[in-house]
C-alpha atoms as a PDB file:
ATOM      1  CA  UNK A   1     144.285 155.766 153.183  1.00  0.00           C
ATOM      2  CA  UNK A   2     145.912 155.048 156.098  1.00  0.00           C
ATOM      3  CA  UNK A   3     148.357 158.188 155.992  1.00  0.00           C
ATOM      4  CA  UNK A   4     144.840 160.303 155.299  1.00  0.00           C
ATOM      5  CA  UNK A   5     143.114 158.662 158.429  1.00  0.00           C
ATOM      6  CA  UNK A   6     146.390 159.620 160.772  1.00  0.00           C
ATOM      7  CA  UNK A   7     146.291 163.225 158.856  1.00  0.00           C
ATOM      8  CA  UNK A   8     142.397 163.742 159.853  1.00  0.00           C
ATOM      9  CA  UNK A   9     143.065 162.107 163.356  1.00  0.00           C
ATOM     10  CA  UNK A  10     140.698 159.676 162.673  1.00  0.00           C
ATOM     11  CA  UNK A  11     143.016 156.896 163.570  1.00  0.00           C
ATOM     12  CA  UNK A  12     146.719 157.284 164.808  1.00  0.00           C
ATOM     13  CA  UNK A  13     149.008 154.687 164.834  1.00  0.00           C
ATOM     14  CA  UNK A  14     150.379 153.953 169.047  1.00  0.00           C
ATOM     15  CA  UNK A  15     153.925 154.363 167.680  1.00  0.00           C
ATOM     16  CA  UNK A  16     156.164 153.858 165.107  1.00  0.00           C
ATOM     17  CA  UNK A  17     159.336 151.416 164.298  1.00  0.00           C
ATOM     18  CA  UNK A  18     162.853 152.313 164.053  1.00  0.00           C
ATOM     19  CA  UNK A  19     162.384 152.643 160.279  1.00  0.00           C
ATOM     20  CA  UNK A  20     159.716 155.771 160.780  1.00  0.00           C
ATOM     21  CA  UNK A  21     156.779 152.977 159.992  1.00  0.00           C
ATOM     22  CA  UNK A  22     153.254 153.458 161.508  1.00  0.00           C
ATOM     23  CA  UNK A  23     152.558 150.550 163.968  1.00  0.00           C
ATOM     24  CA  UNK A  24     149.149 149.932 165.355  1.00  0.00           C
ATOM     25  CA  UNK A  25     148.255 148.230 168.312  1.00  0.00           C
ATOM     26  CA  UNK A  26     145.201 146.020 168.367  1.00  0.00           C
ATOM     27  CA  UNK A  27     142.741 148.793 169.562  1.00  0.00           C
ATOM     28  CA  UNK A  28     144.218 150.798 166.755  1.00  0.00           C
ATOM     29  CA  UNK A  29     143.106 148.340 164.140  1.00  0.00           C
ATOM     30  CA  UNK A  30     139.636 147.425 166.345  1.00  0.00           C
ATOM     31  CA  UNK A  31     139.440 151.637 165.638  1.00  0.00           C
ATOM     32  CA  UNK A  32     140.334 150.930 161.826  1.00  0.00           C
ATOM     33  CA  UNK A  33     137.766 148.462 161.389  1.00  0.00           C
ATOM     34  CA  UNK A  34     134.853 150.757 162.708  1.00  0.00           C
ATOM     35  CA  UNK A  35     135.865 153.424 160.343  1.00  0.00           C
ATOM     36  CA  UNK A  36     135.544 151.241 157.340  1.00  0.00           C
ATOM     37  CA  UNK A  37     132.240 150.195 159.277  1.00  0.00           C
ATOM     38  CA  UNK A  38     131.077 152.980 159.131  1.00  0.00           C
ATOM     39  CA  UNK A  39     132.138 154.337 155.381  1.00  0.00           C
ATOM     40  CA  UNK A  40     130.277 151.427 154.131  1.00  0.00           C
ATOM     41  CA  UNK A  41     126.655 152.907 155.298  1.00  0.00           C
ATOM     42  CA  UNK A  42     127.878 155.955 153.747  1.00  0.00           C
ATOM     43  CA  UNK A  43     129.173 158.260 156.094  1.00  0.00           C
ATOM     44  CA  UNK A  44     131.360 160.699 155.491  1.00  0.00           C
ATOM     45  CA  UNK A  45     134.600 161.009 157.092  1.00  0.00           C
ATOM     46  CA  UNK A  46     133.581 163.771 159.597  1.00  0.00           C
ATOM     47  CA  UNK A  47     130.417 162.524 159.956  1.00  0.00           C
ATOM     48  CA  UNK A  48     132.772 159.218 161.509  1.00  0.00           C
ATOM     49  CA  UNK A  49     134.717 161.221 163.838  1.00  0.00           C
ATOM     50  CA  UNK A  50     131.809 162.404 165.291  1.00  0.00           C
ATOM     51  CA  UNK A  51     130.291 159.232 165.600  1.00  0.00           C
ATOM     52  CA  UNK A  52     133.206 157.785 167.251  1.00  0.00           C
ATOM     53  CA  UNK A  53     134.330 160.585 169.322  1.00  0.00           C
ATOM     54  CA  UNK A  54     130.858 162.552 170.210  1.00  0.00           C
ATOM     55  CA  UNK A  55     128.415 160.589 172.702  1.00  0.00           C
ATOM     56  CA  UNK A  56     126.135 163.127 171.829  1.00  0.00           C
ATOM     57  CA  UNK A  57     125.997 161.997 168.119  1.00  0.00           C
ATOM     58  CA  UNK A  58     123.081 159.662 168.564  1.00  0.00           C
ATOM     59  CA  UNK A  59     123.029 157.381 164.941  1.00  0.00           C
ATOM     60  CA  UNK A  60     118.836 157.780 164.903  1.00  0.00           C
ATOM     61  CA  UNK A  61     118.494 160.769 162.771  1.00  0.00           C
ATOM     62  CA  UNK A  62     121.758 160.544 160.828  1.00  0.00           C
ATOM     63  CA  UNK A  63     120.578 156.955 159.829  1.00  0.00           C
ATOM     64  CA  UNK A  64     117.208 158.340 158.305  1.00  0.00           C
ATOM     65  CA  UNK A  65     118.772 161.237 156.429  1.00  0.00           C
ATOM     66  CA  UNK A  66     121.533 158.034 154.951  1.00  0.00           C
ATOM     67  CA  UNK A  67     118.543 156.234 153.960  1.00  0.00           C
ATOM     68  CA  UNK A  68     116.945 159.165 152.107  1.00  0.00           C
ATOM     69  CA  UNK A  69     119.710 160.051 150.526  1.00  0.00           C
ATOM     70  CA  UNK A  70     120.338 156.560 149.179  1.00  0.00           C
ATOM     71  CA  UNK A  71     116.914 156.233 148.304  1.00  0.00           C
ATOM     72  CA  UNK A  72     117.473 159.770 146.090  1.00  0.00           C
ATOM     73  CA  UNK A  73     120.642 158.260 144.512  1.00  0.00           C
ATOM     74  CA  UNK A  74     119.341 154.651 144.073  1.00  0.00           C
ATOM     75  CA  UNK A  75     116.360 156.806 141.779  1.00  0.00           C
ATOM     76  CA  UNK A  76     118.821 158.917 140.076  1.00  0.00           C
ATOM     77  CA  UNK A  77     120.730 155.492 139.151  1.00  0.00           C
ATOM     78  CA  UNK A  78     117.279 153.497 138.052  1.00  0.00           C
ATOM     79  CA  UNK A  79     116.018 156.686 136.111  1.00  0.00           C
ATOM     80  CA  UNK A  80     119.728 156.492 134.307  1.00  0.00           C
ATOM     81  CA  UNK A  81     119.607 152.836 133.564  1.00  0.00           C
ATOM     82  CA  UNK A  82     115.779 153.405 131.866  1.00  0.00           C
ATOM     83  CA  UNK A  83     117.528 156.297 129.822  1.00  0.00           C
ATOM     84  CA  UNK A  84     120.350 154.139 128.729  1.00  0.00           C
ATOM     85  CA  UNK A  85     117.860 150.939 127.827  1.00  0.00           C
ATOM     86  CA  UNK A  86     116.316 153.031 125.755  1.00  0.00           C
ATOM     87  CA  UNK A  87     118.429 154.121 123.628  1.00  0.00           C
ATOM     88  CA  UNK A  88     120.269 150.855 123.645  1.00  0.00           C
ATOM     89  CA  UNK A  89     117.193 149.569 122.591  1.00  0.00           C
ATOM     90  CA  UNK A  90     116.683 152.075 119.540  1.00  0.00           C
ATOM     91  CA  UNK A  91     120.049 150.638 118.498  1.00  0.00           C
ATOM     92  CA  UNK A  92     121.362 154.014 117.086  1.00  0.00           C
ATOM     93  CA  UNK A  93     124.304 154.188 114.540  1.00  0.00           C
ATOM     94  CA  UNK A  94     125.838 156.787 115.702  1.00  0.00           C
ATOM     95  CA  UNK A  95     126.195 159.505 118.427  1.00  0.00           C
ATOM     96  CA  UNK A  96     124.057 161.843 116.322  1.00  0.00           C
ATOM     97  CA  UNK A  97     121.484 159.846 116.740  1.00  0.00           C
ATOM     98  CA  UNK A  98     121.819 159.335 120.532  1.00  0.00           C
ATOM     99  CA  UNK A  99     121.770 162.453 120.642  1.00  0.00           C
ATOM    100  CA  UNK A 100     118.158 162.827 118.697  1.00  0.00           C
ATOM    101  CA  UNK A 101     116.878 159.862 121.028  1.00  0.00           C
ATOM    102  CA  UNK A 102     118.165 161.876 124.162  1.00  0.00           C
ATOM    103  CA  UNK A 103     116.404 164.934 123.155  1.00  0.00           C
ATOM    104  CA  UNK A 104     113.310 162.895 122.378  1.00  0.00           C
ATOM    105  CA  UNK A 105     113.731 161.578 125.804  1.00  0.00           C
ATOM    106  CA  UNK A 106     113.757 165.120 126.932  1.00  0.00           C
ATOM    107  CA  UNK A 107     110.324 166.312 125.507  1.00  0.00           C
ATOM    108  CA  UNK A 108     108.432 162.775 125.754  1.00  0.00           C
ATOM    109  CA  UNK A 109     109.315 164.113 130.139  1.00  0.00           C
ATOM    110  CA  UNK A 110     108.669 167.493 129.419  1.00  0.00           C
ATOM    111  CA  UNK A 111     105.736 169.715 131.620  1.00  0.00           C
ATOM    112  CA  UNK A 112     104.031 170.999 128.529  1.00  0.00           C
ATOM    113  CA  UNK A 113     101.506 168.609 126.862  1.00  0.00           C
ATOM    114  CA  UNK A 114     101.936 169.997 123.579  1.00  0.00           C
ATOM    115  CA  UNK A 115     105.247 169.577 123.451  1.00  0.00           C
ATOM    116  CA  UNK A 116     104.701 165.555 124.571  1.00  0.00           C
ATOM    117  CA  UNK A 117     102.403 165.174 121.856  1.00  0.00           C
ATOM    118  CA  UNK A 118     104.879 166.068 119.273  1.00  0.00           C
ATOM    119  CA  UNK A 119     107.468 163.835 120.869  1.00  0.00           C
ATOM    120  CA  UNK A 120     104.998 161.026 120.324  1.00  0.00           C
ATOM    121  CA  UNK A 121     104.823 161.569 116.975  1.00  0.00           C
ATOM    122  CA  UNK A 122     108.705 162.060 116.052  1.00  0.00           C
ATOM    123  CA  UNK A 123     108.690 158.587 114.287  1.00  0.00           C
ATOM    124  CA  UNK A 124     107.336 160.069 111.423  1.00  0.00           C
ATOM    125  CA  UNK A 125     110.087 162.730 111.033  1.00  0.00           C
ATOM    126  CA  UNK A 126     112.759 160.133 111.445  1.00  0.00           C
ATOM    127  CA  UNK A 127     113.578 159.959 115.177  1.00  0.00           C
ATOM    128  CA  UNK A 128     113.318 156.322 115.872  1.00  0.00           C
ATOM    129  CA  UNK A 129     112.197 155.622 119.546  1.00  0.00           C
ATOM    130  CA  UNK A 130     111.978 152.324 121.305  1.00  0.00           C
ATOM    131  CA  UNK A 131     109.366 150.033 121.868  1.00  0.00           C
ATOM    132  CA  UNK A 132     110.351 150.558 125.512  1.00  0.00           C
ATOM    133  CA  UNK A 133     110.754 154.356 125.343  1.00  0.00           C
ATOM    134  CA  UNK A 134     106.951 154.968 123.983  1.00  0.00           C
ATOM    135  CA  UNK A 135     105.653 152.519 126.422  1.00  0.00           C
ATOM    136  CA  UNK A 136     106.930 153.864 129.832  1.00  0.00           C
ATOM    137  CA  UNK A 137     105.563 157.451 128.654  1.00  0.00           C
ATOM    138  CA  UNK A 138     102.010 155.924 127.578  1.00  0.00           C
ATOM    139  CA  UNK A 139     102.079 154.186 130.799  1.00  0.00           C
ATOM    140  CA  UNK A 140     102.844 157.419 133.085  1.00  0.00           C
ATOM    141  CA  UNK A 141     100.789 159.824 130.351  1.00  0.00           C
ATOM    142  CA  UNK A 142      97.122 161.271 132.020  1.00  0.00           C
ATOM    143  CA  UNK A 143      96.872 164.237 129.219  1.00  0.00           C
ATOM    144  CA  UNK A 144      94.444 162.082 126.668  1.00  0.00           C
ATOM    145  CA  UNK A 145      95.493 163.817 124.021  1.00  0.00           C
ATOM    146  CA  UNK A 146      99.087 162.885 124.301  1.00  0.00           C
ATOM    147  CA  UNK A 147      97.693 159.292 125.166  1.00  0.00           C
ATOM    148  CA  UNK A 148      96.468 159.205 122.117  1.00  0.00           C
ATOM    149  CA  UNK A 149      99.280 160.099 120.371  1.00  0.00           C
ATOM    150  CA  UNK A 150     101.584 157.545 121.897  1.00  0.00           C
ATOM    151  CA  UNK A 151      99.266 154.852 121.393  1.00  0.00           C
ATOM    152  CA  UNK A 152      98.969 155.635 117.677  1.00  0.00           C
ATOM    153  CA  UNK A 153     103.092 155.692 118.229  1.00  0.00           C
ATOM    154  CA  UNK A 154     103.096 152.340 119.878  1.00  0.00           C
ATOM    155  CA  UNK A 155     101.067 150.289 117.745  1.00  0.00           C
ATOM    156  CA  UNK A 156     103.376 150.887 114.705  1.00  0.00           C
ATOM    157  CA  UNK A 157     106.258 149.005 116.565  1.00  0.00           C
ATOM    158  CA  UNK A 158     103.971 145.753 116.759  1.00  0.00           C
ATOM    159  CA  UNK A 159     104.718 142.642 118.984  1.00  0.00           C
ATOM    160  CA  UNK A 160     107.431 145.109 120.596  1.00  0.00           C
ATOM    161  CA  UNK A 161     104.713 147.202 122.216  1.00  0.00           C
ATOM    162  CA  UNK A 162     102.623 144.667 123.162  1.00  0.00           C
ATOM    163  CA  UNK A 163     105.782 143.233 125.144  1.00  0.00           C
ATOM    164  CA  UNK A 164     107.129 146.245 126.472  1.00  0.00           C
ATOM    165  CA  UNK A 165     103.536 147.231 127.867  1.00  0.00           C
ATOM    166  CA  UNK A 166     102.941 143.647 129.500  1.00  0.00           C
ATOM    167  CA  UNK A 167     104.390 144.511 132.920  1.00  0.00           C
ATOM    168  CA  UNK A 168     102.161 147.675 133.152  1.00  0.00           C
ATOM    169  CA  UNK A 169      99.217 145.575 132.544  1.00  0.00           C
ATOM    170  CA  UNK A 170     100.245 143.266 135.388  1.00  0.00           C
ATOM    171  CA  UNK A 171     100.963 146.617 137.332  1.00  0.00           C
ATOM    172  CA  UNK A 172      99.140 147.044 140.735  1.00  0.00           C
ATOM    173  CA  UNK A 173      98.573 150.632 140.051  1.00  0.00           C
ATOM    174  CA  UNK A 174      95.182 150.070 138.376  1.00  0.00           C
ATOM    175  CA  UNK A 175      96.108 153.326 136.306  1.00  0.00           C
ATOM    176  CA  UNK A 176      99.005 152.118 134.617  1.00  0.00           C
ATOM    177  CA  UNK A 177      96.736 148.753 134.040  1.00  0.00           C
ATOM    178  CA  UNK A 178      94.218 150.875 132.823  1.00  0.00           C
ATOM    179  CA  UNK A 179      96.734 152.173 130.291  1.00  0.00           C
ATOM    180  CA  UNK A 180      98.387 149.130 129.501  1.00  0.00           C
ATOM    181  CA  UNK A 181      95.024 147.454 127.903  1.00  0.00           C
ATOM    182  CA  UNK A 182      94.146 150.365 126.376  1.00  0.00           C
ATOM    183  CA  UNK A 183      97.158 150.397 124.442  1.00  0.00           C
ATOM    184  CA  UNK A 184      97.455 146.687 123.716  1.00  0.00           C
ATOM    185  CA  UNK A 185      93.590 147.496 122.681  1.00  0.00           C
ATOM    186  CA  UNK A 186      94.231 149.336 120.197  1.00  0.00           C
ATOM    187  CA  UNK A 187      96.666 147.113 118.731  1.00  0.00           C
ATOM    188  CA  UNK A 188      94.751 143.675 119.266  1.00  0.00           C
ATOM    189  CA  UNK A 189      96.191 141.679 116.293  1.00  0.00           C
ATOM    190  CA  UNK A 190      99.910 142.302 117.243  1.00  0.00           C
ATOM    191  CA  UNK A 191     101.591 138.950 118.804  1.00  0.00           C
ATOM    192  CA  UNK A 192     101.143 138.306 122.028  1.00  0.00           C
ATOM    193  CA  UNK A 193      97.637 141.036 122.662  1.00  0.00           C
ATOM    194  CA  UNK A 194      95.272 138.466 122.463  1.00  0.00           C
ATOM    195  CA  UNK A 195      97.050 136.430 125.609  1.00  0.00           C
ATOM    196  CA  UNK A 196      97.495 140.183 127.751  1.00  0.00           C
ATOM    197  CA  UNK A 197      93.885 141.156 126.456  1.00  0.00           C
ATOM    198  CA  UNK A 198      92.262 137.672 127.543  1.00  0.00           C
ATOM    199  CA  UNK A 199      93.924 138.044 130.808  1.00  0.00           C
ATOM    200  CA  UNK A 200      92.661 141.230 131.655  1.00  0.00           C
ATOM    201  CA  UNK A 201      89.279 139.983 131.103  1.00  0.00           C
ATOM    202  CA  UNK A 202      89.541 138.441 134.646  1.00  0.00           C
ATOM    203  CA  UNK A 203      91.146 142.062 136.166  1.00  0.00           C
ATOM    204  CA  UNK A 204      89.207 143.590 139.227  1.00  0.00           C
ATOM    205  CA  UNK A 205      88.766 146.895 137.839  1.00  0.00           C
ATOM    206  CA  UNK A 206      85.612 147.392 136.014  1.00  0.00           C
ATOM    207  CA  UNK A 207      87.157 149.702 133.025  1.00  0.00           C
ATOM    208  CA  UNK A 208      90.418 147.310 132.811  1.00  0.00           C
ATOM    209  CA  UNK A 209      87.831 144.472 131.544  1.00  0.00           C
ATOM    210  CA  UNK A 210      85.637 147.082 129.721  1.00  0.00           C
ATOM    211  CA  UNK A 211      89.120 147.937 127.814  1.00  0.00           C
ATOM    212  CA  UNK A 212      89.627 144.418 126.705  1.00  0.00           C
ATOM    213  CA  UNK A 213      85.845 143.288 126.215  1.00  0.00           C
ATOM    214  CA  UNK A 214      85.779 145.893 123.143  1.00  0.00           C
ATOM    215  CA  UNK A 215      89.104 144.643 121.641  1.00  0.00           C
ATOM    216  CA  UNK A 216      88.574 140.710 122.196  1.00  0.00           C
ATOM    217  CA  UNK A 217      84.518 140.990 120.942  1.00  0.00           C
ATOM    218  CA  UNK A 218      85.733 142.818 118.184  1.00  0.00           C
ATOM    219  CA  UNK A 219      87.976 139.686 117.207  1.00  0.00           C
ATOM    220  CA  UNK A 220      85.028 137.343 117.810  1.00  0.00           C
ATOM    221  CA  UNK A 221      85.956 135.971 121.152  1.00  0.00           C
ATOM    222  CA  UNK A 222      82.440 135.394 123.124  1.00  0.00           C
ATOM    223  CA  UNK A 223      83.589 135.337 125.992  1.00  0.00           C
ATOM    224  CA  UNK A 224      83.024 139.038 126.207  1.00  0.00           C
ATOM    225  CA  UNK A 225      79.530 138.919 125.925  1.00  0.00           C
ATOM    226  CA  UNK A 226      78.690 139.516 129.648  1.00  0.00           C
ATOM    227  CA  UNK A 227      81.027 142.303 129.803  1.00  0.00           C
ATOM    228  CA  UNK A 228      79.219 144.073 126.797  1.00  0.00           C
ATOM    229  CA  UNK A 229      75.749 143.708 127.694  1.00  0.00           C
ATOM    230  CA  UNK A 230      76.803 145.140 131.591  1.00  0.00           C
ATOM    231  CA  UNK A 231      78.510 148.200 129.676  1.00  0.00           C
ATOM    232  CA  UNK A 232      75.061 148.501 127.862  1.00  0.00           C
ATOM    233  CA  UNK A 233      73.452 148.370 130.859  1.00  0.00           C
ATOM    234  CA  UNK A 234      75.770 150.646 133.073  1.00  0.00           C
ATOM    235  CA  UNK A 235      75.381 153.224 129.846  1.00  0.00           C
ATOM    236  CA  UNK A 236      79.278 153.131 129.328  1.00  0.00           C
ATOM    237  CA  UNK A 237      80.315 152.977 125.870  1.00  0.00           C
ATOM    238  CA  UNK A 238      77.142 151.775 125.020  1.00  0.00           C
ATOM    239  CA  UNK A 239      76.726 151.758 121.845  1.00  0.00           C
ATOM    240  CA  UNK A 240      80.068 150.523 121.035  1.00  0.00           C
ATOM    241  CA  UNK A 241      79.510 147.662 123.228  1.00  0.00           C
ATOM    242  CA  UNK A 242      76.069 147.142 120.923  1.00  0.00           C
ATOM    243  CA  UNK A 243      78.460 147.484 117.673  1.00  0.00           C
ATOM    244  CA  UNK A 244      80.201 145.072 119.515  1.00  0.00           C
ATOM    245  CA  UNK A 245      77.538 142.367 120.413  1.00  0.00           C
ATOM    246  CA  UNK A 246      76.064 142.946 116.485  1.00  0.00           C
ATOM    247  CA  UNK A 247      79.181 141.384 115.498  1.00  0.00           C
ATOM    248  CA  UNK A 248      79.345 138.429 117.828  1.00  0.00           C
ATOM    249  CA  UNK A 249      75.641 137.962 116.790  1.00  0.00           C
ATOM    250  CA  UNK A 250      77.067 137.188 113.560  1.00  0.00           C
ATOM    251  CA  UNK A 251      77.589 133.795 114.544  1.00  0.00           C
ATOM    252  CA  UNK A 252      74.716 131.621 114.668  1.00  0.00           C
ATOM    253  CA  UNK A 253      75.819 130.219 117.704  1.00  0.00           C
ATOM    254  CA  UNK A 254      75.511 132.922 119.539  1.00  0.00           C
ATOM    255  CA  UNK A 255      73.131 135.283 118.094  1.00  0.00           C
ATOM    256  CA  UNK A 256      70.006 133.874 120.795  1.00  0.00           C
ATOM    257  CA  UNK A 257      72.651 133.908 123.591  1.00  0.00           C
ATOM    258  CA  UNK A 258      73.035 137.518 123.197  1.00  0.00           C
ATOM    259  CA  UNK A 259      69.392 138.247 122.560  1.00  0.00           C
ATOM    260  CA  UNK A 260      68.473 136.087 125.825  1.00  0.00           C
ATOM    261  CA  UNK A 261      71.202 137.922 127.594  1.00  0.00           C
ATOM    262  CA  UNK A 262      69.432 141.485 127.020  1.00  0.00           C
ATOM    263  CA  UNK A 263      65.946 140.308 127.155  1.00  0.00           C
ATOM    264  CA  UNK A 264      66.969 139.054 130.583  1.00  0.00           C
ATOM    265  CA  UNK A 265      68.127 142.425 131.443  1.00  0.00           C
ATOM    266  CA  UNK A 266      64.893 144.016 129.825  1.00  0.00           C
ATOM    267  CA  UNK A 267      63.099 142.236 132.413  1.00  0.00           C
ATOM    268  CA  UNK A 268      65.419 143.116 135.242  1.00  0.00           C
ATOM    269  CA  UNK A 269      63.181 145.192 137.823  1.00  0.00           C
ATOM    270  CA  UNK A 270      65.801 147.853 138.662  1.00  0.00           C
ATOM    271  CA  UNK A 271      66.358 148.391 134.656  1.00  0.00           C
ATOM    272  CA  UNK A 272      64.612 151.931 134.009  1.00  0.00           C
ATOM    273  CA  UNK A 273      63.555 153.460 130.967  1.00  0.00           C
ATOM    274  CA  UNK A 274      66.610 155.013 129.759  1.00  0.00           C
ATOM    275  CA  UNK A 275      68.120 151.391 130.764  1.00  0.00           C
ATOM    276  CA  UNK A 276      66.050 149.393 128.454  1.00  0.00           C
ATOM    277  CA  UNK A 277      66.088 151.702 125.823  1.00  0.00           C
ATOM    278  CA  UNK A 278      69.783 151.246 125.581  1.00  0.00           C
ATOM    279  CA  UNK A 279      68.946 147.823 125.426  1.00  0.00           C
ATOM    280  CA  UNK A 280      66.357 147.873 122.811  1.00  0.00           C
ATOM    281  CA  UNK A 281      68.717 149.935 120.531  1.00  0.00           C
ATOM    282  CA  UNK A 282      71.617 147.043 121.069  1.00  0.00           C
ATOM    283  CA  UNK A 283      69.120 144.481 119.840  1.00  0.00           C
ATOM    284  CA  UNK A 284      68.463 146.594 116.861  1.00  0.00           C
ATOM    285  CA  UNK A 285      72.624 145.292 116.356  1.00  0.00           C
ATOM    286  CA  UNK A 286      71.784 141.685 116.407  1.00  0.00           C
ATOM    287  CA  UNK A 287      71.605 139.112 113.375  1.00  0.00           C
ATOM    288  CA  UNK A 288      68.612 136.554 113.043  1.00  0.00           C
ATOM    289  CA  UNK A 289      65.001 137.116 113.357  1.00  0.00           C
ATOM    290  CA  UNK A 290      64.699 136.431 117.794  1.00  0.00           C
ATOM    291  CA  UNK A 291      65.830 140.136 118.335  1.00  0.00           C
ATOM    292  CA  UNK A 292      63.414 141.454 115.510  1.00  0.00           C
ATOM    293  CA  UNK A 293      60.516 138.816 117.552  1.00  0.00           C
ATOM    294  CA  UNK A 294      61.825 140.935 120.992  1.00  0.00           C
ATOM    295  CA  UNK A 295      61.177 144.481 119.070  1.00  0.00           C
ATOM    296  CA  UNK A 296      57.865 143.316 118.145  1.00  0.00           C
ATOM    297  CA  UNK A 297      56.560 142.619 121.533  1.00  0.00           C
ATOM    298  CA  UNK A 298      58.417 145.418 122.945  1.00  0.00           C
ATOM    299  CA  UNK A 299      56.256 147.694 121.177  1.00  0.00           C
ATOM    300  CA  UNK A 300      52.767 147.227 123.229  1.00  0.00           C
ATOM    301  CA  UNK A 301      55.225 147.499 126.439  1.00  0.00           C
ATOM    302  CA  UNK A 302      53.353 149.432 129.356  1.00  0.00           C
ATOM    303  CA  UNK A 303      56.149 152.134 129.554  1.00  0.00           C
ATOM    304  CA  UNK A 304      55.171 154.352 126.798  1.00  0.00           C
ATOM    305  CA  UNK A 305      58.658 155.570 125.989  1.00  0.00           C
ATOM    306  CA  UNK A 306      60.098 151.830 125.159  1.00  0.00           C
ATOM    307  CA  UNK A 307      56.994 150.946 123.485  1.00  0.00           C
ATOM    308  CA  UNK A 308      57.640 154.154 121.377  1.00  0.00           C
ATOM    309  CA  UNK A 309      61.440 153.574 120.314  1.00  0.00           C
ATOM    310  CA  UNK A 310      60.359 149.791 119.802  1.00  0.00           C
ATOM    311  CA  UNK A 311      57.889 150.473 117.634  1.00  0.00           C
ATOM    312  CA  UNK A 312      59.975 152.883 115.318  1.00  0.00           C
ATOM    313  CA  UNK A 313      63.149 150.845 115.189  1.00  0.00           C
ATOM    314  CA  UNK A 314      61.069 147.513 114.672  1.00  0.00           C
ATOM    315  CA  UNK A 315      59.874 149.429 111.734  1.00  0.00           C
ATOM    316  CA  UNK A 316      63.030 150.656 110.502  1.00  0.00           C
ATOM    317  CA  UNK A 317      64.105 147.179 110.487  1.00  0.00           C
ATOM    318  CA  UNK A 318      61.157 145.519 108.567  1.00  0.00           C
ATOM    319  CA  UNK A 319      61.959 148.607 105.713  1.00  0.00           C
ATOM    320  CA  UNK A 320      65.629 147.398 105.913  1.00  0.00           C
ATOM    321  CA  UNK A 321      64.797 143.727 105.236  1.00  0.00           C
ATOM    322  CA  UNK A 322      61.650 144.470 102.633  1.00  0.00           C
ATOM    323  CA  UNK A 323      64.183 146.548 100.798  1.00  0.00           C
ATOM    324  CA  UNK A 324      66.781 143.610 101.012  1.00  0.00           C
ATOM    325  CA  UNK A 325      64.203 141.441  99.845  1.00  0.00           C
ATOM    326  CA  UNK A 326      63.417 143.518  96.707  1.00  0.00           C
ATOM    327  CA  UNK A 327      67.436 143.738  95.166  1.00  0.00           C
ATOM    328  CA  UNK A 328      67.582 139.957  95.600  1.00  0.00           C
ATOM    329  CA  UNK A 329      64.795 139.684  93.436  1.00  0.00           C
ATOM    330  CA  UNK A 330      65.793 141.989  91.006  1.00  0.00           C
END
């Protein structure tokens, strides 16, 4: 290194000894020192000389372009390592089948959405793909068609998913949290969902907690009942939210909870029509005889359009429980 230095002139020895050896004097090796300085930000070697020979080579803009360039190669390196973990992760047998997990790689990044949906569902002709392979491209996927696909993808590998999609649900990109539930949604029963789902009950975005609400109330927890009835409210998912509340109703326990929940929302004065006839049609949903009471009374209501859909799906209802009625007995 030293001979290349002396061949560059970057640093030349003061003189040499009788034997023909390079001797440097202690501003030679001071000189030494800053070149070795100086290669360790990642200069190159002319880029050196000019720094230590050229006053007019200020370090401001040279510095910037060093830290973009290291930002570029420090990406290059962290989108390698991803590529590798994956694959290391779909512990292939062979190099044939890194090979099939590279290409899959290939196509789950590729522009056209069509060609990212059928990526997603290469388990099914053989290609095994990681856990952690399906969940980064869920978690960076906006076409919903190829969402879907990779969801449907993801919830075949199980607990795996659920932890390979945890940090996205943690994510501060409320996107990729957006996502991340959805996913884990769809796959509530896997280990671990019910702790990520239950958690992101709490989150600050509105369709983060909607995401989880449906899963969770699905699975009986109650403490998604506030969530639901806002979502019937709000006209968002509505009448899954209803589906939702008919089966927490189901429970005895909570069944006049739910009812007083709407009813209190029936009388709310900034619910409108269209409001409270989502809200009527969610009580239709409930179990016991308090929502049926609700219908009833809902009927003679001073806005003629609720007192119209009241009255019809009160009836509908008493036909429903006549006719239930009637098979007992027979």
């Amino acid at each position: 290194m030293l001979r290349h230095y002396d061949a560059l002139g970057l640093v030349r020895p003061t003189g040499r000894t009788v034997g023909g050896y390079r001797e440097y004097s202690t501003e030679d090796l001071r000189r030494i020192f800053h070149v070795e300085s100086l290669r360790s930000l990642g200069l190159s070697l002319k880029q050196i000389g000019r720094a230590l020979e050229d006053p007019a080579f200020t370090p401001s803009a040279l510095v910037s372009d060093l830290i973009r360039w290291t930002e570029d190669r420090l990406a290059r390196e962290q989108e390698l390592l991803g590529r590798l973990r994956a694959i290391d992760a779909s512990a292939p047998t062979g190099w044939q089948d890194v090979l099939r997990i590279v290409e899959l790689m290939r196509d789950l990044n590729s522009t056209n959405a069509a060609r990212r949906q059928q990526a997603a569902l290469a388990r099914s002709e053989g290609v095994s793909a990681s856990a952690e392979l399906l969940a980064g491209a869920v978690l960076a996927e906006s076409d919903p068609h190829v969402a879907g696909a990779l969801r449907w993808a993801l919830a075949r590998t199980g607990g795996e998913g659920v932890a390979a999609l945890h940090a996205g649900a943690h994510s501060e990109d409320v996107d990729i949290r957006r996502r991340a539930v959805l996913t884990i949604a769809e796959m509530p029963e896997a280990p671990g969902a019910s702790a990520v789902l239950a958690d992101a009950l709490g989150d600050q975005d509105t369709t983060v907690r909607r995401h989880a609400a449906l899963a969770l109330g699905r699975h009986g927890v109650a403490a998604t009942v506030p969530i639901l009835v806002d979502m019937v409210v709000e006209g968002c998912n509505d009448l899954e939210a209803a589906e939702v509340l008919g089966t927490l109703s189901q429970d005895p326990g909570w069944a006049d909870r739910i009812t007083t929940a709407l009813v209190h929302e029936l009388a709310a004065p900034t619910a409108d029509s269209a409001t409270r006839i989502r809200l009527i049609q969610a009580l239709v949903e409930l179990a016991g005889t308090a929502a049926r009471e609700v219908l009833r009374q809902l009927a003679h209501d001073d806005d003629r359009a609720v007192a119209l859909v009241a009255s019809a799906l009160a009836g509908v209802l008493q036909e429903h429980s006549l006719e239930d009625r009637t098979d007992e007995g027979s």
